[in-house]
Protein backbone atom coordinates (compact mmCIF):
# COMPACT_ATOMS: atom_id res chain seq x y z
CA UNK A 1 -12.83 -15.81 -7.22
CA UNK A 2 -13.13 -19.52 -6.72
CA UNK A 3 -15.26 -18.46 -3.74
CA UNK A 4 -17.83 -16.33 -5.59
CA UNK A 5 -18.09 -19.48 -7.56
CA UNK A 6 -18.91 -21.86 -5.38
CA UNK A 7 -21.41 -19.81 -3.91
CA UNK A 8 -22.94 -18.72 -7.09
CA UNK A 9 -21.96 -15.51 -6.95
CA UNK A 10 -19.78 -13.29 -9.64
CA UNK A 11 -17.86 -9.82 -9.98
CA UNK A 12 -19.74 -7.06 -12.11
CA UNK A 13 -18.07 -4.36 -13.51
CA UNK A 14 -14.43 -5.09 -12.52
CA UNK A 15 -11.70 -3.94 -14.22
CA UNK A 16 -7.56 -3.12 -13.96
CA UNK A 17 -5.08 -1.23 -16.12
CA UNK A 18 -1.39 -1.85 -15.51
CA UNK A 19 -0.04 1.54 -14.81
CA UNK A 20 3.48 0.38 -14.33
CA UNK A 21 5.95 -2.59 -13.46
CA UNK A 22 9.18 -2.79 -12.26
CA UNK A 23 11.34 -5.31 -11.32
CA UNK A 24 12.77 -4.90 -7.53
CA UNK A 25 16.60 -5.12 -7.72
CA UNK A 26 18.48 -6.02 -4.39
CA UNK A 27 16.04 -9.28 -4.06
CA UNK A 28 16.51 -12.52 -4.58
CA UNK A 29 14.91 -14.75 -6.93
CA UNK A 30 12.28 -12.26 -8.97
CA UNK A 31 10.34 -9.15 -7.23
CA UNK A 32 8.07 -7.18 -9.15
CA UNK A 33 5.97 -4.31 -8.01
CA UNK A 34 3.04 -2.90 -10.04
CA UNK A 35 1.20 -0.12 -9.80
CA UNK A 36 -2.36 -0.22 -11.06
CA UNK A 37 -6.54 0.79 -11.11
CA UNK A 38 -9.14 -0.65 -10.42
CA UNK A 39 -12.36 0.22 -11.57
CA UNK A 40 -15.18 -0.07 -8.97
CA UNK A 41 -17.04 -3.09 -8.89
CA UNK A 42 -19.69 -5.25 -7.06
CA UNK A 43 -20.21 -8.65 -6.10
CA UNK A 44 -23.28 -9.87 -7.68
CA UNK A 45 -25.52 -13.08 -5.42
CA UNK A 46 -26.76 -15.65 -7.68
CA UNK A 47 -30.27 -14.02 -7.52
CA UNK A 48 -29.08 -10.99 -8.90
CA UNK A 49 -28.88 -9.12 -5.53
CA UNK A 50 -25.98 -6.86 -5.19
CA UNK A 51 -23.87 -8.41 -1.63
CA UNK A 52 -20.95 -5.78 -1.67
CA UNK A 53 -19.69 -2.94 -3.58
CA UNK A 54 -16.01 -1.46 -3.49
CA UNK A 55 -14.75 2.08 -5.09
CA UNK A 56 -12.11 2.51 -7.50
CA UNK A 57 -8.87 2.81 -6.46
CA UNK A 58 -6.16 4.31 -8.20
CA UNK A 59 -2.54 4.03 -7.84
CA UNK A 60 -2.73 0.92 -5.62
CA UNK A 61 0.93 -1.35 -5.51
CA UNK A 62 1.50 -4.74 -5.48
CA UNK A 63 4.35 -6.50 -4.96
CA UNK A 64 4.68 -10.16 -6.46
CA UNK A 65 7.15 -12.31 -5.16
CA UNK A 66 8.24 -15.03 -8.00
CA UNK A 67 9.81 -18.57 -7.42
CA UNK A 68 10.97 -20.33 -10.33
CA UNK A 69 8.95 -23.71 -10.81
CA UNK A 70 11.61 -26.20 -12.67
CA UNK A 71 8.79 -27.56 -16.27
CA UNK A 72 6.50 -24.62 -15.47
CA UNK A 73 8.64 -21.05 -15.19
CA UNK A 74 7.99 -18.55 -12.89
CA UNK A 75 5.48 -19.19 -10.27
CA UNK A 76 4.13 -16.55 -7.71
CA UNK A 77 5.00 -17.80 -4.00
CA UNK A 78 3.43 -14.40 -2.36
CA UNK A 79 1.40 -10.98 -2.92
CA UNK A 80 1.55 -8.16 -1.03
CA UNK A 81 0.27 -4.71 -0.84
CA UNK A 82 2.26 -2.04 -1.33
CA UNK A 83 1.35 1.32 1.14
CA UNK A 84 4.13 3.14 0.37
CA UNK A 85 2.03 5.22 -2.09
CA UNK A 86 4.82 6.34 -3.97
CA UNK A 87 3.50 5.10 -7.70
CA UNK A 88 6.90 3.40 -8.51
């Protein structure tokens, strides 16, 4: 995003709903996988010239990998993408 920014560009029609979350247990620290959608969207130049599209996925995973940040709480160290496509 701070990309798009910088180059005067922005996101049009994107959009996510949380289908699920669940905390990993066996980890340590905090691991939390979500499954989600994501509407498709484009990436909009600053002349109003569409640059990219994507489709909409559904049932994509993510795992976050949390870190706790002594004054600020939970902070997210890494992202990854889930391709296990089980949904949970």
């Amino acid at each position: 995003m701070n990309s798009l920014a910088r180059d005067g560009e922005r996101e049009s029609g994107a959009g996510t709903s949380i289908r699920e979350a669940n905390r990993i247990t066996g980890e340590s620290g905090m691991v939390i996988r979500i499954d989600f959608d994501q509407t498709a969207f484009s990436v909009v130049a600053k002349d109003g010239s569409v640059r990219k599209s994507y489709p909409a996925e559904n049932h994509s995973g993510m795992v976050f990998f949390l870190r706790w940040a002594d004054r600020r709480g939970w902070a997210i160290q890494e992202i990854q993408v889930d391709a296990s496509g089980d949904g949970a």
